[in-house]
C-alpha atoms as a PDB file:
ATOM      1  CA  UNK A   1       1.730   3.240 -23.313  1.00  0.00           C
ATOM      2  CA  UNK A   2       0.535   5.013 -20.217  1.00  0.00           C
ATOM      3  CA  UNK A   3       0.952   2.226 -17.924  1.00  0.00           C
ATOM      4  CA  UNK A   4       3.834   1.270 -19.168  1.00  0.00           C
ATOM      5  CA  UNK A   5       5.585   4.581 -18.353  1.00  0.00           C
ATOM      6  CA  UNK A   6       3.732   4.740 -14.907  1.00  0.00           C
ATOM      7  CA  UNK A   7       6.041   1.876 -14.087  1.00  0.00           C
ATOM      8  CA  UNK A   8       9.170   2.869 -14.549  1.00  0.00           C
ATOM      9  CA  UNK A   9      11.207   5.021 -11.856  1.00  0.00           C
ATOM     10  CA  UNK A  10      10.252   8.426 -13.319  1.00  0.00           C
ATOM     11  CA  UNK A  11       6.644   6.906 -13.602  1.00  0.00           C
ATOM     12  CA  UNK A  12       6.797   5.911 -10.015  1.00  0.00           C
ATOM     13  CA  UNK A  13       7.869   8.867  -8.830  1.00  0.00           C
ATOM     14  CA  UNK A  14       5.511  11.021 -10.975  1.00  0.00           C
ATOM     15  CA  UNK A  15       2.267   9.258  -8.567  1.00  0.00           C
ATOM     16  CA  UNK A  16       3.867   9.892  -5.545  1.00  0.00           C
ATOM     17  CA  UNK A  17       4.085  13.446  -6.398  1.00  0.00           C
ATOM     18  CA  UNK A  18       0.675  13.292  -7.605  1.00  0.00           C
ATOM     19  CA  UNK A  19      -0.289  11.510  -4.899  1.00  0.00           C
ATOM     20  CA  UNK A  20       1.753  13.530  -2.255  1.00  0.00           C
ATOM     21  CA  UNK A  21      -0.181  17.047  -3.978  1.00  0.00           C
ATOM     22  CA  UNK A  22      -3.576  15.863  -4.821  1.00  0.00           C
ATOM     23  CA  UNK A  23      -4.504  12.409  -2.742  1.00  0.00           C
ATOM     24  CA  UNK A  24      -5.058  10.425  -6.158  1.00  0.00           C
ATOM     25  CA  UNK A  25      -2.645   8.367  -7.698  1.00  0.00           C
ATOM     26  CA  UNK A  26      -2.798   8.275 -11.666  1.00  0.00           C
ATOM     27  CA  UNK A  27      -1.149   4.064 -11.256  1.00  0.00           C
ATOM     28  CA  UNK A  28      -4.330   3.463  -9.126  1.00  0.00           C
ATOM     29  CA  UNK A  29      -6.820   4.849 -11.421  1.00  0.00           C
ATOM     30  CA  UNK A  30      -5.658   2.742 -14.296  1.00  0.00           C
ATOM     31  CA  UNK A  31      -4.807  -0.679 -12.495  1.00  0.00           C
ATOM     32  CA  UNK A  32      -8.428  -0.376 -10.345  1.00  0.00           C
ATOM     33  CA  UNK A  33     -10.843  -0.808 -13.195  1.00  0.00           C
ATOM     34  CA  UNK A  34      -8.793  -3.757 -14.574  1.00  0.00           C
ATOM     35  CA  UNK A  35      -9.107  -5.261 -11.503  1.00  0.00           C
ATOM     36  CA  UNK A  36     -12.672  -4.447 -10.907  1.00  0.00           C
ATOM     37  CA  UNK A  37     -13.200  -1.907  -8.071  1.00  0.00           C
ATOM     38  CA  UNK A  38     -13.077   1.495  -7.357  1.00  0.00           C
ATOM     39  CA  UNK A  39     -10.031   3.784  -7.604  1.00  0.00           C
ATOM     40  CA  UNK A  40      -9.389   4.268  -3.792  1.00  0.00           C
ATOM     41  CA  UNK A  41      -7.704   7.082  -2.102  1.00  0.00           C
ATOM     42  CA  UNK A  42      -4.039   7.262  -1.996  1.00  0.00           C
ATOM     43  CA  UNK A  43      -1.177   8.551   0.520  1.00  0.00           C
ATOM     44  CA  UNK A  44       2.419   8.398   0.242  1.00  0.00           C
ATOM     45  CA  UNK A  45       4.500   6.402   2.294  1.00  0.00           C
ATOM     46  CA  UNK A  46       7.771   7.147   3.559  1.00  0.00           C
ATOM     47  CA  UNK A  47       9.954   4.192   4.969  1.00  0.00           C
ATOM     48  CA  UNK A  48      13.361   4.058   5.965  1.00  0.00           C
ATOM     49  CA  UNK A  49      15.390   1.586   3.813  1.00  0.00           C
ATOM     50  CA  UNK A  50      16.389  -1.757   6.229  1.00  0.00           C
ATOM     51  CA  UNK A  51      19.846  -1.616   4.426  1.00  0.00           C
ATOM     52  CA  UNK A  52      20.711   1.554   3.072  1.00  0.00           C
ATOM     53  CA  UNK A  53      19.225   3.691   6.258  1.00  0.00           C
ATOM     54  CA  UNK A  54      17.744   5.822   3.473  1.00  0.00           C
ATOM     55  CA  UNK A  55      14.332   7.476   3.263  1.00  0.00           C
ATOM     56  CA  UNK A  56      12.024   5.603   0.563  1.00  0.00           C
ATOM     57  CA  UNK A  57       8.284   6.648  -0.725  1.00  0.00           C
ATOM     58  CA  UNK A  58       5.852   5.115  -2.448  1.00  0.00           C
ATOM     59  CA  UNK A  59       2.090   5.902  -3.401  1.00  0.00           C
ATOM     60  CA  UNK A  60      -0.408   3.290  -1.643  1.00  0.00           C
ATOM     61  CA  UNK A  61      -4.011   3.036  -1.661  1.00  0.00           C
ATOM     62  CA  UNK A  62      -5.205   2.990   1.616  1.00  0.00           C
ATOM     63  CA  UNK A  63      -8.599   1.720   3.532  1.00  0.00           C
ATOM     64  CA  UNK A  64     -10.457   2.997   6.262  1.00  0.00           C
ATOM     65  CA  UNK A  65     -11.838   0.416   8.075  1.00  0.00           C
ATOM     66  CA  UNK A  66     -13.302  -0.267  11.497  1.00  0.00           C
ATOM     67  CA  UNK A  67     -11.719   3.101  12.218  1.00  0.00           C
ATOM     68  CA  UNK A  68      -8.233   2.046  11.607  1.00  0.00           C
ATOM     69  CA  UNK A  69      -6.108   3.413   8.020  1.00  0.00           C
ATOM     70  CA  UNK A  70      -5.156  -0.257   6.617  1.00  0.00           C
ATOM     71  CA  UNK A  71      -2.082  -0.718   3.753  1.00  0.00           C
ATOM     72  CA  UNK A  72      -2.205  -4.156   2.124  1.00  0.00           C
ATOM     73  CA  UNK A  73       0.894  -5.373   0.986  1.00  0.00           C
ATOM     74  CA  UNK A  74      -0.072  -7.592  -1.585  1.00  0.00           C
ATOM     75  CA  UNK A  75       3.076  -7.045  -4.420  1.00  0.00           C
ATOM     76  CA  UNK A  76       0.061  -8.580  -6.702  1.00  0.00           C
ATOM     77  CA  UNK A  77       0.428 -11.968  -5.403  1.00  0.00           C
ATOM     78  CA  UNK A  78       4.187 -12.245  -5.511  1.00  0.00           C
ATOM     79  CA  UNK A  79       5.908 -14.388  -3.758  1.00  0.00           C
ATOM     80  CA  UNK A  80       7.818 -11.770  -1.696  1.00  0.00           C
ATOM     81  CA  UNK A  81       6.738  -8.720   0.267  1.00  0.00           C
ATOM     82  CA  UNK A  82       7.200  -5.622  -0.843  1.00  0.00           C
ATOM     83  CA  UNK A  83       9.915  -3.749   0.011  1.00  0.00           C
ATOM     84  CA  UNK A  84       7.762  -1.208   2.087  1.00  0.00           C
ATOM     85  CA  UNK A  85       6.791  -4.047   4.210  1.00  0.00           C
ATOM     86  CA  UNK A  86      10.250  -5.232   4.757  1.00  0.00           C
ATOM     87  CA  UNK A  87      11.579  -1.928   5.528  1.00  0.00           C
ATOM     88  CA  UNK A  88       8.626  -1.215   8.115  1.00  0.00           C
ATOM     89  CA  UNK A  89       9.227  -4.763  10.110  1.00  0.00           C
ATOM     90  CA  UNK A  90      12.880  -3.196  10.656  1.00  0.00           C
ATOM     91  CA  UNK A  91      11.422   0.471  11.407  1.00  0.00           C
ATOM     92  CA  UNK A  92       7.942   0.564  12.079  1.00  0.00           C
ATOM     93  CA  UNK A  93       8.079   4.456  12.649  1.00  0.00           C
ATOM     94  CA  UNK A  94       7.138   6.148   9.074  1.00  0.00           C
ATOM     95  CA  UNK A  95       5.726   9.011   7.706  1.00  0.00           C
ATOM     96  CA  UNK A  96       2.678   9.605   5.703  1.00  0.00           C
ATOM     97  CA  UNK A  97       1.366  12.132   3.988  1.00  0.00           C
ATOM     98  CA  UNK A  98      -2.246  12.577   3.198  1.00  0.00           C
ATOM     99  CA  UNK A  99      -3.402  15.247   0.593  1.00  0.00           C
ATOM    100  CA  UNK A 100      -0.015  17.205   1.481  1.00  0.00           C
ATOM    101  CA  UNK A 101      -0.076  16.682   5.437  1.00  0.00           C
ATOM    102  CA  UNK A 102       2.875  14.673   7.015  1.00  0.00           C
ATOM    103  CA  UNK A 103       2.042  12.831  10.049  1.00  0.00           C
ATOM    104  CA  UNK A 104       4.117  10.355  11.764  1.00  0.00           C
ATOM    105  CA  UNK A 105       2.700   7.097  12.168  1.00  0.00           C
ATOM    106  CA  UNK A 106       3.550   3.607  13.932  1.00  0.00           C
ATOM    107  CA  UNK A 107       2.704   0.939  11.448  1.00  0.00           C
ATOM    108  CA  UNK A 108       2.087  -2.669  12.423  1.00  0.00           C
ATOM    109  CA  UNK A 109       1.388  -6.017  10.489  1.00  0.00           C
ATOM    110  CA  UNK A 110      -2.069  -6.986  12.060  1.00  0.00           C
ATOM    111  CA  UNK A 111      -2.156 -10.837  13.187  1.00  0.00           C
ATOM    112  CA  UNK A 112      -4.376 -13.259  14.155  1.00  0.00           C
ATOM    113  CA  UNK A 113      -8.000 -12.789  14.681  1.00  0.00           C
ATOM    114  CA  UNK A 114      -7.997  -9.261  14.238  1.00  0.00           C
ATOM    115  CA  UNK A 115      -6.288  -9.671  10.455  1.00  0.00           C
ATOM    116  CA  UNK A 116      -8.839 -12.258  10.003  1.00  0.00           C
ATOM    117  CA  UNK A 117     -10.810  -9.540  10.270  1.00  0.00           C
ATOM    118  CA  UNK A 118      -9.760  -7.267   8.388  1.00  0.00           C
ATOM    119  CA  UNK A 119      -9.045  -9.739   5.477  1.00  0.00           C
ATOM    120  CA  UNK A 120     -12.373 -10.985   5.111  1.00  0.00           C
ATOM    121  CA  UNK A 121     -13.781  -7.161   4.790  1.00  0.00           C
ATOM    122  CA  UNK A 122     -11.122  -6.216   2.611  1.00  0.00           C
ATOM    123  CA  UNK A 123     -11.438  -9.290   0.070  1.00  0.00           C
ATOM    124  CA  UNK A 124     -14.978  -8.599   0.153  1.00  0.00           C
ATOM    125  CA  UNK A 125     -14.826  -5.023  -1.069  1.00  0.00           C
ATOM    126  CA  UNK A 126     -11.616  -5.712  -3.021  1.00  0.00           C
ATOM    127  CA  UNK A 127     -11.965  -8.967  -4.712  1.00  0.00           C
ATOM    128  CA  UNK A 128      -8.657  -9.087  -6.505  1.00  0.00           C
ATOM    129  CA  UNK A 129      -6.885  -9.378  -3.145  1.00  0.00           C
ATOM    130  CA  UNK A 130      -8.246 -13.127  -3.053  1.00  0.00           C
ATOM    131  CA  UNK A 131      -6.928 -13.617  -5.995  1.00  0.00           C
ATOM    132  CA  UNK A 132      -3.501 -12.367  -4.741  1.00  0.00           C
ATOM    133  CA  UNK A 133      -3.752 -14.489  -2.004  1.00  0.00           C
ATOM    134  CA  UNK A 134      -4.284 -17.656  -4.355  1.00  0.00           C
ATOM    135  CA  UNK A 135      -0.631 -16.725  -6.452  1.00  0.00           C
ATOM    136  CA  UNK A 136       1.557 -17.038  -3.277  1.00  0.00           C
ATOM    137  CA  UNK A 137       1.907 -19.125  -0.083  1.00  0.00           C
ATOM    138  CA  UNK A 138       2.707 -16.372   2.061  1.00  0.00           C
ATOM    139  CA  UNK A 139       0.291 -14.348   3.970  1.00  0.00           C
ATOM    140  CA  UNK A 140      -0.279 -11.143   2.602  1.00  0.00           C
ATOM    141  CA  UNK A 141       0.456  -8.656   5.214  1.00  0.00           C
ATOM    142  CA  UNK A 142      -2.285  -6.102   6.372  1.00  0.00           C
ATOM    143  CA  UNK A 143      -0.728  -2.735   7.598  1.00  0.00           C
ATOM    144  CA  UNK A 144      -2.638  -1.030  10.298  1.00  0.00           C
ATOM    145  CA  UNK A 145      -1.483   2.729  10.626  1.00  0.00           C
ATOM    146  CA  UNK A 146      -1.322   4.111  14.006  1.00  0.00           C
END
């Protein structure tokens, strides 16, 4: 009943403002144990919308890794990005706030060796991102906050 709430729009926006307030996000905590790893820490995302020119959020575990703050846009294996990631590859200047500091960030879609990288560490702490990977044939993007 909970989750089901979580994912509506009222739902939605209920984590980012938990997320934006307190750094946790209440989605995270119940889809992490399902999925077999840790609840991580959250921040809230602000994009500008490719189309609409409008400013969207939305809560987003994030990883520290290698010293870089790394979003994975995985959309649970969908065959689409997210809309985050689309919006960012048209604006790659966003906001984020992390327990209830805004800073303004540069975000970039890692490539190549260095996503490699990243990939391999991140399916290794996070095994359900493999299993993303193996319900689409696109590459899951790996965000690398700057």
């Amino acid at each position: 009943m909970l989750l089901k709430f979580m994912l509506t729009p009222r739902g939605l926006r209920l984590d980012c403002w938990l997320v934006r307030w307190t750094g946790y996000s209440l989605l995270n905590r119940l889809f992490s144990p399902q999925n077999g790893f840790a609840p991580q820490p959250a921040l809230v995302l602000v994009t500008k919308g490719r189309r609409s020119g409008k400013a969207r959020s939305v809560a987003l575990p994030y990883f520290k890794l290698d010293g870089k703050t790394l979003l994975v846009g995985s959309k649970g294996g969908a065959p689409t990005d997210p809309y985050w990631v689309q919006n960012l590859r048209s604006d790659p200047r966003v906001t984020i706030y992390v327990m209830r500091k805004p800073r303004q960030v540069v975000a970039r879609i890692a490539t190549g060796v260095e996503r490699e990288g990243l990939w391999r560490q991140l399916t290794g702490s996070i095994p359900s991102y493999a299993q993303y990977e193996k319900l689409t044939d696109r590459e899951i993007p790996v965000v690398v906050l700057e």
